[in-house]
Protein backbone atom coordinates (compact mmCIF):
# COMPACT_ATOMS: atom_id res chain seq x y z
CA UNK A 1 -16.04 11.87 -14.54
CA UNK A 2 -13.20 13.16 -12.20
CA UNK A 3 -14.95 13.77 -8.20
CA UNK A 4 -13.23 14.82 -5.59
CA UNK A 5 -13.54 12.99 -2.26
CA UNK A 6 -11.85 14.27 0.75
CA UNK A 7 -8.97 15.86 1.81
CA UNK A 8 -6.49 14.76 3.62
CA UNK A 9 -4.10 16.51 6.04
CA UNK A 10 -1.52 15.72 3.77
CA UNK A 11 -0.37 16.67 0.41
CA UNK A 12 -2.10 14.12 -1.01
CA UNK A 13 -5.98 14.70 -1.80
CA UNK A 14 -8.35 11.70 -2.73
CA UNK A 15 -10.31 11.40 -6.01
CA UNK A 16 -12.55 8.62 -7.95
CA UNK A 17 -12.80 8.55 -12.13
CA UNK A 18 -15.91 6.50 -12.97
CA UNK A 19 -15.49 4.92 -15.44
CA UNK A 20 -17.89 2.80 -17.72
CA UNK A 21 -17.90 -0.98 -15.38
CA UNK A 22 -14.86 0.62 -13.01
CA UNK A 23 -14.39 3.43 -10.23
CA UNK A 24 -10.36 3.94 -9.72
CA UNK A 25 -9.81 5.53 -6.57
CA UNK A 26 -6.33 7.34 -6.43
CA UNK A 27 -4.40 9.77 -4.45
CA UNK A 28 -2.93 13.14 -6.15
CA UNK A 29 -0.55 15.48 -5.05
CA UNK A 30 -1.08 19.27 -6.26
CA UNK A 31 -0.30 19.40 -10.17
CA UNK A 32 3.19 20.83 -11.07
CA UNK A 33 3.40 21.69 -14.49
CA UNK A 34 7.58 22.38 -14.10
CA UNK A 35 8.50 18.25 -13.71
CA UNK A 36 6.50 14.56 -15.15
CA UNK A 37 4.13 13.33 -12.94
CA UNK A 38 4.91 9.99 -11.58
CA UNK A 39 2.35 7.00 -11.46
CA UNK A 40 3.18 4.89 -8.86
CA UNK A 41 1.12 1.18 -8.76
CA UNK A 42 1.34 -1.13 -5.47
CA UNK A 43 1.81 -4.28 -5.26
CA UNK A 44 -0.19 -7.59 -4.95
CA UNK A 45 -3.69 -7.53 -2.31
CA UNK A 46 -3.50 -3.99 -0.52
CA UNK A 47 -3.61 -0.67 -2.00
CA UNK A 48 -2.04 2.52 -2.05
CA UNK A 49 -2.87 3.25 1.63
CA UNK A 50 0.63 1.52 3.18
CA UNK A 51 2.40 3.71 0.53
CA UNK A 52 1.72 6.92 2.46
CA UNK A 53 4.86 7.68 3.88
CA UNK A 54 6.57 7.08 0.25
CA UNK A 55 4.03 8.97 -1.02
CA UNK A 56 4.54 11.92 0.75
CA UNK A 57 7.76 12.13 0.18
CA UNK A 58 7.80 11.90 -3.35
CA UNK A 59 5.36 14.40 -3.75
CA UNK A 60 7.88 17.13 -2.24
CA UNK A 61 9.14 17.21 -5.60
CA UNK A 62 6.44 15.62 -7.93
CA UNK A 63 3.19 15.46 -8.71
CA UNK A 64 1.99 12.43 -7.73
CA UNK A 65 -1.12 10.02 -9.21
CA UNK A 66 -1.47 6.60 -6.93
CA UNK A 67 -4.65 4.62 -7.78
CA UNK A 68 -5.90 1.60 -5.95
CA UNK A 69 -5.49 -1.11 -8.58
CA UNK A 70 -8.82 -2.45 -10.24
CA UNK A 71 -10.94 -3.90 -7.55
CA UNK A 72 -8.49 -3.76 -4.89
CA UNK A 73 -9.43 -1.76 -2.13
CA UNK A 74 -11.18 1.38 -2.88
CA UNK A 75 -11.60 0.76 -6.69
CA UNK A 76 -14.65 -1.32 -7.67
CA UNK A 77 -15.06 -3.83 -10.53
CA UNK A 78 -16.90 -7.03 -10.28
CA UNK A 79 -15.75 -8.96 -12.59
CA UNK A 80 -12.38 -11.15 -12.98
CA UNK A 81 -9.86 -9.29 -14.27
CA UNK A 82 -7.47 -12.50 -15.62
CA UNK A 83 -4.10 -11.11 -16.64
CA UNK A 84 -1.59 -8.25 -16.89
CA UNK A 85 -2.95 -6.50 -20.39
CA UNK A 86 -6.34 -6.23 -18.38
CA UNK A 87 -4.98 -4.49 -15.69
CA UNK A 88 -3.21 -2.00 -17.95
CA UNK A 89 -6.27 -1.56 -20.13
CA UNK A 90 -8.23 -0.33 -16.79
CA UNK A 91 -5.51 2.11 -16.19
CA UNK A 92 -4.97 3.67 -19.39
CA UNK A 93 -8.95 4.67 -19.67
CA UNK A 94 -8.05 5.79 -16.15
CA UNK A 95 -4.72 8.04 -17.23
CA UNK A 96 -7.32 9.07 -20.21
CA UNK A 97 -9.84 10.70 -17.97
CA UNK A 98 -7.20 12.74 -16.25
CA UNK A 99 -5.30 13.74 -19.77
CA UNK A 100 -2.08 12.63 -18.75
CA UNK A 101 0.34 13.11 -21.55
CA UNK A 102 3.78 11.73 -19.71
CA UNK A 103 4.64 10.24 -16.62
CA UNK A 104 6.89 8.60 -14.76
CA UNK A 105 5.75 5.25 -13.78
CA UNK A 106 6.69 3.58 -10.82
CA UNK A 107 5.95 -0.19 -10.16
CA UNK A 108 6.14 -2.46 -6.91
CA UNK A 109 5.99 -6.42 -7.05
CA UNK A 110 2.35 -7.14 -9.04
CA UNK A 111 2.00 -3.39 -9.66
CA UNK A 112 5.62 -3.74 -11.34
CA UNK A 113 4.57 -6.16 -14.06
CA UNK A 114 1.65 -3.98 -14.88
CA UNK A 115 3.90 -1.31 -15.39
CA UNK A 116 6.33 -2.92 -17.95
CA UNK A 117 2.88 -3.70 -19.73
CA UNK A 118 1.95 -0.51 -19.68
CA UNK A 119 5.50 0.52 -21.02
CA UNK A 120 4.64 -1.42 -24.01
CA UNK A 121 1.14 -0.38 -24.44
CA UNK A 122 1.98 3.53 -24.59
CA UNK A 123 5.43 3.70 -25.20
CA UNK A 124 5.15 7.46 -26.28
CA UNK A 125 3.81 8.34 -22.80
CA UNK A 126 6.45 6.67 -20.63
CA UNK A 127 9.73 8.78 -19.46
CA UNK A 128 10.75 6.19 -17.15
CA UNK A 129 10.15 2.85 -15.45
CA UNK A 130 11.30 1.94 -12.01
CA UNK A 131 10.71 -1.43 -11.16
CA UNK A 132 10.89 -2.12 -7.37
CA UNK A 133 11.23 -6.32 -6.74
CA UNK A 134 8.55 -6.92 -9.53
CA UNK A 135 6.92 -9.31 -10.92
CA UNK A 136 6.73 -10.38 -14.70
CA UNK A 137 9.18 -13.86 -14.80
CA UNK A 138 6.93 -16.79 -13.57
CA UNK A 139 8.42 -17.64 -9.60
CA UNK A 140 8.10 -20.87 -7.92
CA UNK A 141 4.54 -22.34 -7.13
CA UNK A 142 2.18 -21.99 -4.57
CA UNK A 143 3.94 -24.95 -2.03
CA UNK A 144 6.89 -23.58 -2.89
CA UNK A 145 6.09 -19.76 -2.04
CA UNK A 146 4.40 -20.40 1.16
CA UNK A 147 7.35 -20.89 3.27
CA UNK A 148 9.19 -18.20 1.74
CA UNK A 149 6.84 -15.81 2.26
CA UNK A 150 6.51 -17.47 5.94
CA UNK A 151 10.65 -16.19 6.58
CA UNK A 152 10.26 -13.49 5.20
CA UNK A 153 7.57 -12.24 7.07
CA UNK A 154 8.70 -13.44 10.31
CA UNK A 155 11.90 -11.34 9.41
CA UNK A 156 10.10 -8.10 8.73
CA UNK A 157 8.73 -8.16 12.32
CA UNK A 158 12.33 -7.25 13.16
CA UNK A 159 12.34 -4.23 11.12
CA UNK A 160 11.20 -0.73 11.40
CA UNK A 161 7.66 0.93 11.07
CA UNK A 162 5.98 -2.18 13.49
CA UNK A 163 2.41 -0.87 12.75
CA UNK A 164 2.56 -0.97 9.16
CA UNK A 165 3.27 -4.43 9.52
CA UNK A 166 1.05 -5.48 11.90
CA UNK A 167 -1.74 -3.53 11.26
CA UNK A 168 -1.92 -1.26 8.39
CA UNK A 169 -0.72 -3.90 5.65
CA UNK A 170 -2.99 -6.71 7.90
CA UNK A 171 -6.36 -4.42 7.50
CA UNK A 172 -6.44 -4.18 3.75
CA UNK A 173 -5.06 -7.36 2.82
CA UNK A 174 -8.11 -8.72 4.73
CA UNK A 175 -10.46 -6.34 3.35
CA UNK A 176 -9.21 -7.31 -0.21
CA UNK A 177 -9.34 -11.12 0.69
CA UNK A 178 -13.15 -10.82 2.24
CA UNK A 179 -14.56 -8.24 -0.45
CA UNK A 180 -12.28 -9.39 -3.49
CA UNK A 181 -11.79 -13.12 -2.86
CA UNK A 182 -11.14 -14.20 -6.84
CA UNK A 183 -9.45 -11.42 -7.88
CA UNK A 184 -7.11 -11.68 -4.84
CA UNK A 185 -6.57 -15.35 -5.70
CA UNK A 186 -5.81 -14.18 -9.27
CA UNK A 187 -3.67 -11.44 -8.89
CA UNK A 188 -1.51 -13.76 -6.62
CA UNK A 189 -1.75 -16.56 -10.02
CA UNK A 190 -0.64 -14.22 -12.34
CA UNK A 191 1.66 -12.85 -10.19
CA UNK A 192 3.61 -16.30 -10.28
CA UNK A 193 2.51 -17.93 -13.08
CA UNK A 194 2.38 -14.99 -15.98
CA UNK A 195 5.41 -14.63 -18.04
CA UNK A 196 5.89 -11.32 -19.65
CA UNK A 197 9.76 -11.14 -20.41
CA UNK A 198 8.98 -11.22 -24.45
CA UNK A 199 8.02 -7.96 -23.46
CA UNK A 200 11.06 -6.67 -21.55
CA UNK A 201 12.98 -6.53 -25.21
CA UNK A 202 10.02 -3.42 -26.21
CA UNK A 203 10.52 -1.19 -23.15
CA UNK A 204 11.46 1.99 -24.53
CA UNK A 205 12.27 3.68 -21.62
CA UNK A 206 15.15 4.38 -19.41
CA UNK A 207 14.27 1.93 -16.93
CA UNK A 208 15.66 1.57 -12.94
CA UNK A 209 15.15 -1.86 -11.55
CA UNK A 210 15.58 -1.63 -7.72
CA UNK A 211 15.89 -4.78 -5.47
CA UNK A 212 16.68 -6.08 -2.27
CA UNK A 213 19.81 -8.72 -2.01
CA UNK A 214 17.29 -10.43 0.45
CA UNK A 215 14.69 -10.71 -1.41
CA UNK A 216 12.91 -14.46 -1.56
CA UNK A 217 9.39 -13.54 -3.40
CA UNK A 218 10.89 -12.26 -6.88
CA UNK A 219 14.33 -13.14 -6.50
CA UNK A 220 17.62 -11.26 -7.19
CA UNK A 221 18.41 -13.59 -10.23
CA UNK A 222 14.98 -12.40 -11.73
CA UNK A 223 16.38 -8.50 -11.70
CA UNK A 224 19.34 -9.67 -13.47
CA UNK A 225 17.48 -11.79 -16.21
CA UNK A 226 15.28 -8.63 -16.53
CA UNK A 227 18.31 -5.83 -16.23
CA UNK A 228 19.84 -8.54 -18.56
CA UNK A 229 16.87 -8.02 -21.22
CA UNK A 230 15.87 -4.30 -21.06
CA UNK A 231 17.60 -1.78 -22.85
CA UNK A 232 19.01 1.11 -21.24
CA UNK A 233 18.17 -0.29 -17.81
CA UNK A 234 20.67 0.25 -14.41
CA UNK A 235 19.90 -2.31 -11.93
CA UNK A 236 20.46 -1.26 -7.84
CA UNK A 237 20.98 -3.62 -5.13
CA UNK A 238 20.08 -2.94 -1.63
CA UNK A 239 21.32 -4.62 1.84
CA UNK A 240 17.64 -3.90 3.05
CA UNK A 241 15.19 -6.28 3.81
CA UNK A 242 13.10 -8.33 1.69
CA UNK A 243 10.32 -8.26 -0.37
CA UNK A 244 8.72 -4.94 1.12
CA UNK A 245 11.88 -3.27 1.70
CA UNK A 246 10.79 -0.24 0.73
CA UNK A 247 7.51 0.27 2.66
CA UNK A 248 9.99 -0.25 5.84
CA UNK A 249 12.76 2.44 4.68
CA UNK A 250 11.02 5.02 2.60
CA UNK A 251 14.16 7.57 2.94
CA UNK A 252 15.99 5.62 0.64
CA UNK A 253 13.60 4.70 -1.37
CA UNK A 254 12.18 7.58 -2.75
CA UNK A 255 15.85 8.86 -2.60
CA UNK A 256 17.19 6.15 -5.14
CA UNK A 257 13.94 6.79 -7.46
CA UNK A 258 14.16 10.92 -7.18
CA UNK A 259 17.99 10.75 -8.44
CA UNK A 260 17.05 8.23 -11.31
CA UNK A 261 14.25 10.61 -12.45
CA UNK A 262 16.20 13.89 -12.03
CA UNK A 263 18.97 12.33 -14.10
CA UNK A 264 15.94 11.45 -16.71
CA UNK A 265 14.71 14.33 -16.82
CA UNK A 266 18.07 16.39 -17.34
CA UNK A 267 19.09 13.78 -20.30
CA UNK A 268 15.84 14.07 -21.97
């Protein structure tokens, strides 16, 4: 069951599907039955919410269908939800409810390596796959990650969009962490530790894989083992920063994934 929640001064509206042991809360742009909607899934322990300025601009020319993952955030579940496959499962009852029959999926870090599952799971459905600094190939540990993350972060505070970083991103990461403790903790285990490039080989899909040279949470050399591995797949490199790069510069963002999809589109 579809409900609608409230609507935002935006083009975006909010929604819940219920479904049987899950509510998905997402974020839809008015339909437009002329292009392929795009799904677009966040990354690791927020939610859609410090997407809104990259959601808005894609949905100038798209429809566009952002849930919260499973659990995170706005979407409830309970339970432990232990890998990638699980996570894709959830969303395809999810794309189910709302009949979607194509789209255009768009994945960032731990929402990226749900996507290339999800690739594999409904092939036929799939017109594209961007993959924005995702997950997928297992990364270094825990110890190992920590200080990483540590420059990294202390490198973003130099960068645009200060409140997004200091607050925005801040206030659901803790709200995940208090509410969602274990499946925080796992998201960030299979996030490092699951290794999904046997399925990299089965994307169908034109497939974009877009990454900053700066990156130090899924490295560059992981986009060129994957670009390496996918068929038909362009890899882009970008001078911005890091990890979250494109939270911070949503112009160019949305830009590079708009011209992949229009030149999708007009192929196909």
């Amino acid at each position: 069951m579809v409900n609608e929640v409230v609507v935002l001064k935006s083009q975006l509206t909010n929604h819940q599907v219920d479904l049987q042991d899950c509510t998905i809360f997402y974020q839809q742009s008015e339909l437009d039955s002329s292009s392929t909607p795009i799904l677009l899934l966040h990354g690791w322990g927020i939610s859609t919410e410090p997407y809104q300025e990259v959601l808005e601009l894609l949905a100038q020319h798209h429809t566009i269908i952002a849930p919260d993952l499973p659990s995170f955030a706005r979407s409830t579940y309970s339970g432990l939800i232990f890998d990638y496959a699980s996570h894709s499962k959830f969303l395809l009852s999810f794309l189910e409810v709302l009949d979607l029959q194509q789209f255009h999926v768009v994945g960032h870090s731990f929402g990226g390596g749900i996507a290339i599952t999800l690739c594999t799971l409904v092939p036929q459905k799939v017109r594209s796959v961007i993959l924005i600094d995702s997950t997928g190939i297992p990364t270094p540990s825990i110890p190992e990650m920590i200080p990483r993350r540590a420059i990294e972060m202390t490198a973003q505070l130099f960068l645009p969009r200060r409140r997004l970083k200091l607050v925005d991103i801040p206030l659901v990461f803790s709200y995940n962490l208090l509410f969602n403790t274990k499946n925080v903790i796992q998201g960030l285990l299979i996030s490092l530790y699951e290794d999904i490039s046997h399925l990299l080989p089965k994307i169908q899909a034109p497939c974009l894989l877009l990454w900053s040279e700066k990156d130090l949470t899924t490295p560059l050399s992981n986009a060129q083992e994957m670009a390496a591995i996918i068929p038909d797949s362009k890899l882009v490199i970008v001078e911005e920063g890091f990890h979250e790069w494109g939270l911070w510069y949503p112009e160019k963002f949305t830009s590079l994934i708009l011209d992949f999809i229009c030149k999708v589109e007009q192929t196909h």
